[in-house]
PDB file of N, CA and C in Angstrom:
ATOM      1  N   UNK A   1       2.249 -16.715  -9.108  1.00  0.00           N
ATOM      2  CA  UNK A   1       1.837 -15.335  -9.359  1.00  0.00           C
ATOM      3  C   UNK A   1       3.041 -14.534  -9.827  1.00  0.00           C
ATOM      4  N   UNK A   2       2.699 -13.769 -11.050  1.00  0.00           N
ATOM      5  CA  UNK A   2       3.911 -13.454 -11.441  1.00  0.00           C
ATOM      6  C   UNK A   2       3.553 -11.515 -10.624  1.00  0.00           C
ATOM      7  N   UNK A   3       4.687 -11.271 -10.254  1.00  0.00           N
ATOM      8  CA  UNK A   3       4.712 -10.256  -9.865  1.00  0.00           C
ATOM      9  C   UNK A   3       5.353  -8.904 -10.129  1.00  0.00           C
ATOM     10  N   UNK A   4       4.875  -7.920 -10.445  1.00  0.00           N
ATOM     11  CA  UNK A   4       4.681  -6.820 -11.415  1.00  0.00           C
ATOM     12  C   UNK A   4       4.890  -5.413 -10.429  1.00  0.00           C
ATOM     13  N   UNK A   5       5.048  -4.081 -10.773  1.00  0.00           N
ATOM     14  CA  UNK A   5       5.384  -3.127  -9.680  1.00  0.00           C
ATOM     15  C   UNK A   5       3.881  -2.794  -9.238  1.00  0.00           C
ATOM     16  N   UNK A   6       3.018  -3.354 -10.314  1.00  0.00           N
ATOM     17  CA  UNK A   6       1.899  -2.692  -9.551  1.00  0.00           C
ATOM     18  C   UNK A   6       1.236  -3.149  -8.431  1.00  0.00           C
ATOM     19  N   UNK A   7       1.908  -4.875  -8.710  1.00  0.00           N
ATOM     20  CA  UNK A   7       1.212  -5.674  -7.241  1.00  0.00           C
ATOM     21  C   UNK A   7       1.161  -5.121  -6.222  1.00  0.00           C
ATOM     22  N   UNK A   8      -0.214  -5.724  -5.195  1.00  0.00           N
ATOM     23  CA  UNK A   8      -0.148  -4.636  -3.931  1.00  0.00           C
ATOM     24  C   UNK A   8       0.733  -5.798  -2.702  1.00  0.00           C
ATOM     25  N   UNK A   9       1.313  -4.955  -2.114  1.00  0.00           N
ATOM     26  CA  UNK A   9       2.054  -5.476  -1.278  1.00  0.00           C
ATOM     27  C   UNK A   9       1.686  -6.635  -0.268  1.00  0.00           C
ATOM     28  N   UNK A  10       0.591  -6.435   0.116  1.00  0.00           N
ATOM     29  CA  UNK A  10      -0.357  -7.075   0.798  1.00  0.00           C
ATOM     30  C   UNK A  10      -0.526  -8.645   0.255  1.00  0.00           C
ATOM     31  N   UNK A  11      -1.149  -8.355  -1.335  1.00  0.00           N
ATOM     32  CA  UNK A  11      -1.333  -9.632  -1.912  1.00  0.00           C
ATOM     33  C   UNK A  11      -0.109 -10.232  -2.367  1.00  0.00           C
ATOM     34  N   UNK A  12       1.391  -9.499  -2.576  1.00  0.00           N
ATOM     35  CA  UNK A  12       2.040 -10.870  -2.791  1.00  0.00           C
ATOM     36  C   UNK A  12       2.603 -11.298  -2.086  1.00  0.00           C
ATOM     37  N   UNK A  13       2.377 -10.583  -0.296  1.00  0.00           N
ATOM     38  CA  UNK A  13       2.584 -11.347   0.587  1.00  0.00           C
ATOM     39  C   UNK A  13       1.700 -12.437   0.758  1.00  0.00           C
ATOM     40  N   UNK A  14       0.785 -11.965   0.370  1.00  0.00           N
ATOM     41  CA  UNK A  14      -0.662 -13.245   0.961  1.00  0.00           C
ATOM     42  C   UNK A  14       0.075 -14.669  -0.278  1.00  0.00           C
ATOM     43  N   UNK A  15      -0.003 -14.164  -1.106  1.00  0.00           N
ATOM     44  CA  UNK A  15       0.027 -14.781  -2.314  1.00  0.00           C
ATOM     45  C   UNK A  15       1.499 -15.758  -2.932  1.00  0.00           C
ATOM     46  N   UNK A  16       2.670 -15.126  -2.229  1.00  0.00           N
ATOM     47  CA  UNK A  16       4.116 -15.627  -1.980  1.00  0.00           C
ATOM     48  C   UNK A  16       4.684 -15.884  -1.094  1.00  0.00           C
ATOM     49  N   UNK A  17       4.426 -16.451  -0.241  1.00  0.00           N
ATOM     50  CA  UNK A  17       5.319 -16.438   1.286  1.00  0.00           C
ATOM     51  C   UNK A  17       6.508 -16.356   0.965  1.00  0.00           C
ATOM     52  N   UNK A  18       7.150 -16.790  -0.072  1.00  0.00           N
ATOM     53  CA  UNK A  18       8.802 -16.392  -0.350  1.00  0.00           C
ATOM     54  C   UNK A  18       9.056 -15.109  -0.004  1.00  0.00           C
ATOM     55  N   UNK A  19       8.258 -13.807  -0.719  1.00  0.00           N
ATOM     56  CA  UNK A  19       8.368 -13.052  -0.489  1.00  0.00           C
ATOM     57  C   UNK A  19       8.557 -11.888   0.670  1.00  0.00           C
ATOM     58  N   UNK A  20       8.257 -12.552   1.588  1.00  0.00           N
ATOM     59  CA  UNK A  20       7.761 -12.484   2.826  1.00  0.00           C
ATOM     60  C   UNK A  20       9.574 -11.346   3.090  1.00  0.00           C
ATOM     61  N   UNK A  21      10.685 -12.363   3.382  1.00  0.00           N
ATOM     62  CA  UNK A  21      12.273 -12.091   3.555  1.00  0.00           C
ATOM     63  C   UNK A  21      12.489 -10.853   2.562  1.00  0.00           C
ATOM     64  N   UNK A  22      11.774 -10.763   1.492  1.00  0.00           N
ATOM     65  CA  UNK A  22      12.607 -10.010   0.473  1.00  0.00           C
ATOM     66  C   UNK A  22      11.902  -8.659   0.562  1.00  0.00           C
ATOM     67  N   UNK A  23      10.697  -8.891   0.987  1.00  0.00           N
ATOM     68  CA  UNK A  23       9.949  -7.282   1.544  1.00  0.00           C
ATOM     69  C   UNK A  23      10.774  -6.757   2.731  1.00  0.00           C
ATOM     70  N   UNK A  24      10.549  -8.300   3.540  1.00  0.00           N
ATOM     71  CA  UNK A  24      11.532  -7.570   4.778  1.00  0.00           C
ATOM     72  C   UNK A  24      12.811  -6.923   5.017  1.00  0.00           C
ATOM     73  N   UNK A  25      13.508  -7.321   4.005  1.00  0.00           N
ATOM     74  CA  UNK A  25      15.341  -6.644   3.696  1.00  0.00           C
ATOM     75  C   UNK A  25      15.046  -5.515   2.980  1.00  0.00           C
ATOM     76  N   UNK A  26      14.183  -5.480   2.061  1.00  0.00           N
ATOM     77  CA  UNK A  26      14.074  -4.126   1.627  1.00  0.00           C
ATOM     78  C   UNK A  26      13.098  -2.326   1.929  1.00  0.00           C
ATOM     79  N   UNK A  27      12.217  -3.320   2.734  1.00  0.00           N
ATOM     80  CA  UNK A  27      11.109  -2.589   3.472  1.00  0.00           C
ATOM     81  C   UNK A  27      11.233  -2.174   4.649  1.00  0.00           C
ATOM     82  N   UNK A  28      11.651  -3.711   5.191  1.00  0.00           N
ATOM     83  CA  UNK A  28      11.512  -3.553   7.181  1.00  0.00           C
ATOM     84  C   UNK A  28      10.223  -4.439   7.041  1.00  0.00           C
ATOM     85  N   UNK A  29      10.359  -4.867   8.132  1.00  0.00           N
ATOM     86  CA  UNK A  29       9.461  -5.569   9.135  1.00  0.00           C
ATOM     87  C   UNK A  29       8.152  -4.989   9.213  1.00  0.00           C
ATOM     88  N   UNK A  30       8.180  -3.502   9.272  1.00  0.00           N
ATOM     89  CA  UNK A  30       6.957  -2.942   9.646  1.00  0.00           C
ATOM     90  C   UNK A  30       5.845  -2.797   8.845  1.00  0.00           C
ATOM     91  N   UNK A  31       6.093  -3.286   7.336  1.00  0.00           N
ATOM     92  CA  UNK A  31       5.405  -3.550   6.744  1.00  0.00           C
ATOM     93  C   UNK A  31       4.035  -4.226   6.666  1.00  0.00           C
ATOM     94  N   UNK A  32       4.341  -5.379   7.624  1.00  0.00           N
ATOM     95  CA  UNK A  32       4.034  -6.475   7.768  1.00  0.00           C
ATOM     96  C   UNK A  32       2.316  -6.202   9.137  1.00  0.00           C
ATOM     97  N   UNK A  33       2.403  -4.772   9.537  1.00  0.00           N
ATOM     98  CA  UNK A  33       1.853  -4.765  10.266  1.00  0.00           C
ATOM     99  C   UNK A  33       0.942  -3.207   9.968  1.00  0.00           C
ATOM    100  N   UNK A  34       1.775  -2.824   8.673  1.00  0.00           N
ATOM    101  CA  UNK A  34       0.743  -1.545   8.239  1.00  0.00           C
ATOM    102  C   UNK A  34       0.046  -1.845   7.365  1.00  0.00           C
ATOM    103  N   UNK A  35      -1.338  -1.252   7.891  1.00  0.00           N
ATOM    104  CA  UNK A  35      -2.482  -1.060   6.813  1.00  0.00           C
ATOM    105  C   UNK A  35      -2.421  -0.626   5.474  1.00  0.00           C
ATOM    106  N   UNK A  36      -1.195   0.506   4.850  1.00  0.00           N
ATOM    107  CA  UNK A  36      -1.374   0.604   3.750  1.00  0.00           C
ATOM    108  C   UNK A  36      -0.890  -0.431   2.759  1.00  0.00           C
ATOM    109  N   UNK A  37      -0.377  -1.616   3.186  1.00  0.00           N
ATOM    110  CA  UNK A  37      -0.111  -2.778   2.044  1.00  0.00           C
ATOM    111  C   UNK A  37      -1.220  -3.562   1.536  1.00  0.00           C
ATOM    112  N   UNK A  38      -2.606  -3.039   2.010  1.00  0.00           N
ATOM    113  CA  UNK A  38      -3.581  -3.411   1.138  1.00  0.00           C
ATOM    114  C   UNK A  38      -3.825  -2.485   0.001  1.00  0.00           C
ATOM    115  N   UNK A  39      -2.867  -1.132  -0.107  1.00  0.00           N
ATOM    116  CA  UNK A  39      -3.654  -0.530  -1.125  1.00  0.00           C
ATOM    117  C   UNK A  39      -2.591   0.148  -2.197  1.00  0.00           C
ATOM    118  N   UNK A  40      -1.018  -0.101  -1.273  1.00  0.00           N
ATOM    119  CA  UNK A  40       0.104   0.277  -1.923  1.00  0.00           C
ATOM    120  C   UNK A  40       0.527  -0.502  -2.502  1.00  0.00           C
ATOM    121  N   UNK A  41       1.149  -0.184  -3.847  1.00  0.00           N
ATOM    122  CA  UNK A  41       1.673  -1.185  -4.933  1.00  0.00           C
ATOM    123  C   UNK A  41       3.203  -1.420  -4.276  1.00  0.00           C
ATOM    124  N   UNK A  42       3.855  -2.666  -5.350  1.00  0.00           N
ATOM    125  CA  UNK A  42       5.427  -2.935  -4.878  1.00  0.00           C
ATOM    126  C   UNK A  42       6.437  -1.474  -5.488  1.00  0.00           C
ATOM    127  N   UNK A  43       5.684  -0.835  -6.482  1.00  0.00           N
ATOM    128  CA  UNK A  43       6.876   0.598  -6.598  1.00  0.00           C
ATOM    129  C   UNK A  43       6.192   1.842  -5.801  1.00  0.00           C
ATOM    130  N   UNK A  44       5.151   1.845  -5.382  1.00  0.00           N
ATOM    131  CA  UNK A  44       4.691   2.489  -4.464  1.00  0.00           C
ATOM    132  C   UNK A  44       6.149   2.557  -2.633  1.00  0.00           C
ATOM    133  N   UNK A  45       5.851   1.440  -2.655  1.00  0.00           N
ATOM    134  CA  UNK A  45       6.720   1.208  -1.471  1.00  0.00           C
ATOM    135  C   UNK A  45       8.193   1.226  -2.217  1.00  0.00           C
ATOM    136  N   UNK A  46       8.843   1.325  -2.846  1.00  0.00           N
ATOM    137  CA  UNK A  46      10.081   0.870  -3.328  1.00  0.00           C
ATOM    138  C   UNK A  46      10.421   2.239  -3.243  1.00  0.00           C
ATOM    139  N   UNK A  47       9.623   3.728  -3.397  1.00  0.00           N
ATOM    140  CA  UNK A  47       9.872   4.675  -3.472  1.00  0.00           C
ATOM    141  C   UNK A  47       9.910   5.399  -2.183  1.00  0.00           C
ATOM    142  N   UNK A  48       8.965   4.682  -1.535  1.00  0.00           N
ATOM    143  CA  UNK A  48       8.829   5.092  -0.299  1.00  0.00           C
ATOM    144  C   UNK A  48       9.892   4.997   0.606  1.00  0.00           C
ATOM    145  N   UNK A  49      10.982   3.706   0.386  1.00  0.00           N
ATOM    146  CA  UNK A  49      12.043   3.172   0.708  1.00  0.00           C
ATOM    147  C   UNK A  49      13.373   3.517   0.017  1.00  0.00           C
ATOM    148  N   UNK A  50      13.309   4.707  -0.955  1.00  0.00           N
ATOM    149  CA  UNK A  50      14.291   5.043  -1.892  1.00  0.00           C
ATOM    150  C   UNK A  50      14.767   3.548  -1.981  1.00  0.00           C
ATOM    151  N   UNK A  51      14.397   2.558  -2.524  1.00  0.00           N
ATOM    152  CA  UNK A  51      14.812   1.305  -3.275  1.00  0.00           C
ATOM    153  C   UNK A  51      14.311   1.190  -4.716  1.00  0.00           C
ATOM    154  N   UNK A  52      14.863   0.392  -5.548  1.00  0.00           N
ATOM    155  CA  UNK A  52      15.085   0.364  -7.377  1.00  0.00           C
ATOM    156  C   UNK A  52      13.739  -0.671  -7.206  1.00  0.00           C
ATOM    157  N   UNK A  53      12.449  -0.461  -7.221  1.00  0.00           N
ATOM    158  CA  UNK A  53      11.202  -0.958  -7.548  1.00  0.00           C
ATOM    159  C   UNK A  53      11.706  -2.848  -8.309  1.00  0.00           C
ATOM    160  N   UNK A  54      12.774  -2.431  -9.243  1.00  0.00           N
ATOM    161  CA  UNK A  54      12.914  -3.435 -10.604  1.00  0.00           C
ATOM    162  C   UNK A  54      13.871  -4.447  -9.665  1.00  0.00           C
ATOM    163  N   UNK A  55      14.651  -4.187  -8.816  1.00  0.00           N
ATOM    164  CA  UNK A  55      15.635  -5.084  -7.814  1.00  0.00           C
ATOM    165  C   UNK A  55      14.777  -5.701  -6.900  1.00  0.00           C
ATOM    166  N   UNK A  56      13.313  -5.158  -6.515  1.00  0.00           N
ATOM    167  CA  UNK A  56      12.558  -5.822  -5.620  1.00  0.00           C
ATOM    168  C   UNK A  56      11.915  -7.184  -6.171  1.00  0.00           C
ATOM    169  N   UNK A  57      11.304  -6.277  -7.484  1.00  0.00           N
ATOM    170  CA  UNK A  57      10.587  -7.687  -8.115  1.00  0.00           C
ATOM    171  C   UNK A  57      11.210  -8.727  -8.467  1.00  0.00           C
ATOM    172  N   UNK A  58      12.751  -7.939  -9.424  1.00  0.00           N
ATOM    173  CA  UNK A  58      13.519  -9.254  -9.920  1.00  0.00           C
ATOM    174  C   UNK A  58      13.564 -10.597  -8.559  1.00  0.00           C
ATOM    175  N   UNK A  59      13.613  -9.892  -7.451  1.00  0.00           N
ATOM    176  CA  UNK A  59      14.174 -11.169  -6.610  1.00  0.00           C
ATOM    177  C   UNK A  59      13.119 -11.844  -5.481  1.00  0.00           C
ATOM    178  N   UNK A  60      11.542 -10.770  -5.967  1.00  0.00           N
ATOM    179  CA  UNK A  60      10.483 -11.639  -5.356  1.00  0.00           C
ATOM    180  C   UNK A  60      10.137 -12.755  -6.759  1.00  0.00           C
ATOM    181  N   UNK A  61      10.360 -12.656  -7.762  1.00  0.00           N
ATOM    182  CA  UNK A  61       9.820 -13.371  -8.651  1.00  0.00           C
ATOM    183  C   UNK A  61      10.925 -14.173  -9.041  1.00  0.00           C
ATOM    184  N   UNK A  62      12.278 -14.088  -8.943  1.00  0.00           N
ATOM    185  CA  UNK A  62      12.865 -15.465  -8.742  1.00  0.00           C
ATOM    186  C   UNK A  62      12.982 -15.999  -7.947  1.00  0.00           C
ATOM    187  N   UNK A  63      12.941 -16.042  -6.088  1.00  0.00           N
ATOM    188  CA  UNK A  63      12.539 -16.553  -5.392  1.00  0.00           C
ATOM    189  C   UNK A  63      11.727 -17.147  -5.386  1.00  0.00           C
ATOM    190  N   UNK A  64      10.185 -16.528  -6.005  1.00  0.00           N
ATOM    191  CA  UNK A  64       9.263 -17.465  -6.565  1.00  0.00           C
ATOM    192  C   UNK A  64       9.468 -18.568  -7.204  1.00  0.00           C
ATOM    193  N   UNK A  65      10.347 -18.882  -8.225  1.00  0.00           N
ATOM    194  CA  UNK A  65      11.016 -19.698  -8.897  1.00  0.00           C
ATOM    195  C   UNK A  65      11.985 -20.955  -8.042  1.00  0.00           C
ATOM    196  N   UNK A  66      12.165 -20.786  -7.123  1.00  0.00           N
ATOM    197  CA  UNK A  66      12.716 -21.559  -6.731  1.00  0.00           C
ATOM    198  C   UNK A  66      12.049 -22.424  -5.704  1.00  0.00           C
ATOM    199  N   UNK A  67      10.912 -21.626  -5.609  1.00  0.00           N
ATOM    200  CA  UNK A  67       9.649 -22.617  -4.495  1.00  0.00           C
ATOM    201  C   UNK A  67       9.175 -23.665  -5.305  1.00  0.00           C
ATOM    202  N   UNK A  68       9.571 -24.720  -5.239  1.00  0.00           N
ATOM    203  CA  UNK A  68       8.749 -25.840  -5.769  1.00  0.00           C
ATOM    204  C   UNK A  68       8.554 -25.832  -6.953  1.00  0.00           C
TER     205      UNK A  68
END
């Protein structure tokens, strides 16, 4: 799954388990347990986190790359 700012957080957790570490360093943990990551995108949260949206994806989607 290639992953884009609009992805929702939710699904490229469901969808990347790589991703899983790289939400967590840039998000927190608590992510993982709020309801709005079914409906918030990855620059949704990136803003929410004053984090660079484009540093999140670059390194959920090469992480992706390196799974198998």
């Amino acid at each position: 799954m290639k992953v884009t700012k609009d992805s929702l957080i939710g699904d490229v957790i469901d969808s990347s388990p790589e991703a899983r570490g790289v939400i967590e360093k840039y998000f927190g943990n608590g992510c993982f347990t709020c309801p709005g990551i079914k409906v918030e995108s990855l620059s949704f949260g990136a803003m929410m986190h004053n984090v660079d949206p484009d540093k999140v994806i670059d390194e959920i989607n090469k992480e992706g790359k390196n799974e198998g």
